[in-house]
Protein backbone atom coordinates (compact mmCIF):
# COMPACT_ATOMS: atom_id res chain seq x y z
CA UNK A 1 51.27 170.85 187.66
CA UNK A 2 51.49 172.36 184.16
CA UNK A 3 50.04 169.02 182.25
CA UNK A 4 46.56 169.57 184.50
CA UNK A 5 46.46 173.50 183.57
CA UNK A 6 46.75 172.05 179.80
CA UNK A 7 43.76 169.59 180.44
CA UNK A 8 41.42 172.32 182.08
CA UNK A 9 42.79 175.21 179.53
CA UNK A 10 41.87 172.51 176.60
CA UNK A 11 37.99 171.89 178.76
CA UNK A 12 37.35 174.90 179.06
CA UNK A 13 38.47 176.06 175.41
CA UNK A 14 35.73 173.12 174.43
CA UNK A 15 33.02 173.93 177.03
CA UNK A 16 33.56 177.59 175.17
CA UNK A 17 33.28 176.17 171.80
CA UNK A 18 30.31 174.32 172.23
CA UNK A 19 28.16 176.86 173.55
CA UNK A 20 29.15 179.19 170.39
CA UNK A 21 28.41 177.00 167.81
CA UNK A 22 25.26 176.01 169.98
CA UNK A 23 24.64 179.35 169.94
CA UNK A 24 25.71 180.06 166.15
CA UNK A 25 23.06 177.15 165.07
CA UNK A 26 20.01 178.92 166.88
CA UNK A 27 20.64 182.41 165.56
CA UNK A 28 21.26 180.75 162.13
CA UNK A 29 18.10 178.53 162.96
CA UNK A 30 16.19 181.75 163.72
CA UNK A 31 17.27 183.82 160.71
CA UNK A 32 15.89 181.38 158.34
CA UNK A 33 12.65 181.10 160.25
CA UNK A 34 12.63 185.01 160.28
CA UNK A 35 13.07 185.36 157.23
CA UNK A 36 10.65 182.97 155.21
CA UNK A 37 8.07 183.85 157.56
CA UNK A 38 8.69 187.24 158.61
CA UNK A 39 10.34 188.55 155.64
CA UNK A 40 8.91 186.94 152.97
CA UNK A 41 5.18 187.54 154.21
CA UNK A 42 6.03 191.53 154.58
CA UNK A 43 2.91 193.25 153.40
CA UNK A 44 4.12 197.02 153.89
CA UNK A 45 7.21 198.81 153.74
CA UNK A 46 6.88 199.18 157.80
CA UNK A 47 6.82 195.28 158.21
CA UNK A 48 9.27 194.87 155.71
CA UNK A 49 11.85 197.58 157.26
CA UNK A 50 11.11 195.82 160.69
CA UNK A 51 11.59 192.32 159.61
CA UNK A 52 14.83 192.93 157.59
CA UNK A 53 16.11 194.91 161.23
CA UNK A 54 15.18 191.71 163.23
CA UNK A 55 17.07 189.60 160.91
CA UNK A 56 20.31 191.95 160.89
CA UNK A 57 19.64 192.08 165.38
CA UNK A 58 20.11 187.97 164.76
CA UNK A 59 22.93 188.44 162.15
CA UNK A 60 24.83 190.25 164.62
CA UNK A 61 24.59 187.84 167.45
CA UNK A 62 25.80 184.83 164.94
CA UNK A 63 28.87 187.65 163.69
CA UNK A 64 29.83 187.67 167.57
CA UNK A 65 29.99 184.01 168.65
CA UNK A 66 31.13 183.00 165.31
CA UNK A 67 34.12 186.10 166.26
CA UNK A 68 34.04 184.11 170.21
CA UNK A 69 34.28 180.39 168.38
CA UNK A 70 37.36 181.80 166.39
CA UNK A 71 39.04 182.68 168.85
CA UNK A 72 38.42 179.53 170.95
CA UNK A 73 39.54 177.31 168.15
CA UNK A 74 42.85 179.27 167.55
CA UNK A 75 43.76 179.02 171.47
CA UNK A 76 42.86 175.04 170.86
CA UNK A 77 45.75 174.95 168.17
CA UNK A 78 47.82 176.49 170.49
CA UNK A 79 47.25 174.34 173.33
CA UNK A 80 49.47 170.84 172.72
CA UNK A 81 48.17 167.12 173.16
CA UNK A 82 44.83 166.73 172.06
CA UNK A 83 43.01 166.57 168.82
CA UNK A 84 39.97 168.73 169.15
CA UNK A 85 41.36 170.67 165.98
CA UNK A 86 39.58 167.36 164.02
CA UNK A 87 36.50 168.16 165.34
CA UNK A 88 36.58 172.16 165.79
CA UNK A 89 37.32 173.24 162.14
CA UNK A 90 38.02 177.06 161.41
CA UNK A 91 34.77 178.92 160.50
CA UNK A 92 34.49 180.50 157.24
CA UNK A 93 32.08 183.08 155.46
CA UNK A 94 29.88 180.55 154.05
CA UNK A 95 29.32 178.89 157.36
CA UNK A 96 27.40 181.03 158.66
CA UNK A 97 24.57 181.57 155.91
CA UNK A 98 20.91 180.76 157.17
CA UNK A 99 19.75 177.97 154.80
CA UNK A 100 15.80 177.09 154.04
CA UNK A 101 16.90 173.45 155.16
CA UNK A 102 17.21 175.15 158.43
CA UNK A 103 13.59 176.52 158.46
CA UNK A 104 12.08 173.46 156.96
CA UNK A 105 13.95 170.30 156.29
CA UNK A 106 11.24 169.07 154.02
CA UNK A 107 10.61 171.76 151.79
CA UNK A 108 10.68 170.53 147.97
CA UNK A 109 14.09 170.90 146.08
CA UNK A 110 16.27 170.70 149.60
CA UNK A 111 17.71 167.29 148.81
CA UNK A 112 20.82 168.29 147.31
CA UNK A 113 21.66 170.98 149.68
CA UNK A 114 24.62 170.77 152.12
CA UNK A 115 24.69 172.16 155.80
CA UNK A 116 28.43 173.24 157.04
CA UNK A 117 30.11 170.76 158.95
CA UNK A 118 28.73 172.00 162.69
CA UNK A 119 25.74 171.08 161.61
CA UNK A 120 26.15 167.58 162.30
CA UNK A 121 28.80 168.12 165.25
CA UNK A 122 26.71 166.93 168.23
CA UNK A 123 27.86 169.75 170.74
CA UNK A 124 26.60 169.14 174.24
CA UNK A 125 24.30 166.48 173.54
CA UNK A 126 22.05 168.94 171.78
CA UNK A 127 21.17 166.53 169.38
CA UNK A 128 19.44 164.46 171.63
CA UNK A 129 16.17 165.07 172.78
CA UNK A 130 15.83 168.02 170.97
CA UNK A 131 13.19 167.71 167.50
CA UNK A 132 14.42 170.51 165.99
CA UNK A 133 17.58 169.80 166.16
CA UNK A 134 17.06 165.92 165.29
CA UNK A 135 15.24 167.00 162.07
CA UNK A 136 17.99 169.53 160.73
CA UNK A 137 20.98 166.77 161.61
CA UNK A 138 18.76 163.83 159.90
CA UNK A 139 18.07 166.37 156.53
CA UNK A 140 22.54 166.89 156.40
């Protein structure tokens, strides 16, 4: 009846979730990279120009899941019985700034820096198996 409806709306509200701020981390992941090696290493205006469009392409992918994950988490505090809204926190501003820590967990002078909270959310396992991923969560 109704109570299974609320279980698969709340699943696939989650499912949804998950695969934004999956996808939110990788554009974020790829804007740092971008940018310390793409637009930092600009020699000409021409580089430069294209560079700085790549990394507005990838800003505008994170501004639309990051829109998609909004949305997702305000249907979840809709949706009764369940308490997802401890582990799917409202995005803000902030959140979504590309960090060097991203790029390069090691770099000198990152020790003190903070990663937002999805950072360390392990969403679909992602964590696991994946290097990349491994090294950003272990640097939080």
């Amino acid at each position: 009846g109704l109570t299974n409806l609320i279980k698969e709306e709340i699943a696939l509200q989650e499912g949804q979730a998950n695969d934004t701020l999956h996808a939110i981390r990788v554009h974020l992941g790829d804007k740092a990279v971008l940018f310390r090696n793409t637009v930092q290493s600009a020699k000409s205006q021409a580089s430069s120009t294209r560079a700085w469009t790549r990394v507005r392409s990838v800003e505008t992918a994170v501004n639309l899941h990051a829109r998609i994950y909004s949305k997702c988490q305000s249907q979840l505090a809709k949706l009764p019985d369940h308490d997802l809204l401890k582990k799917y926190l409202p995005l803000k501003k902030e959140d979504l700034k590309a960090s060097s820590v991203v790029a390069d967990p090691n770099v000198h002078g990152q020790r003190d820096t903070t990663l937002s909270w999805f950072w360390s959310l392990d969403v679909q396992g992602d964590t696991s198996g994946n290097d990349w991923m491994t090294e950003c969560v272990s640097s939080v």
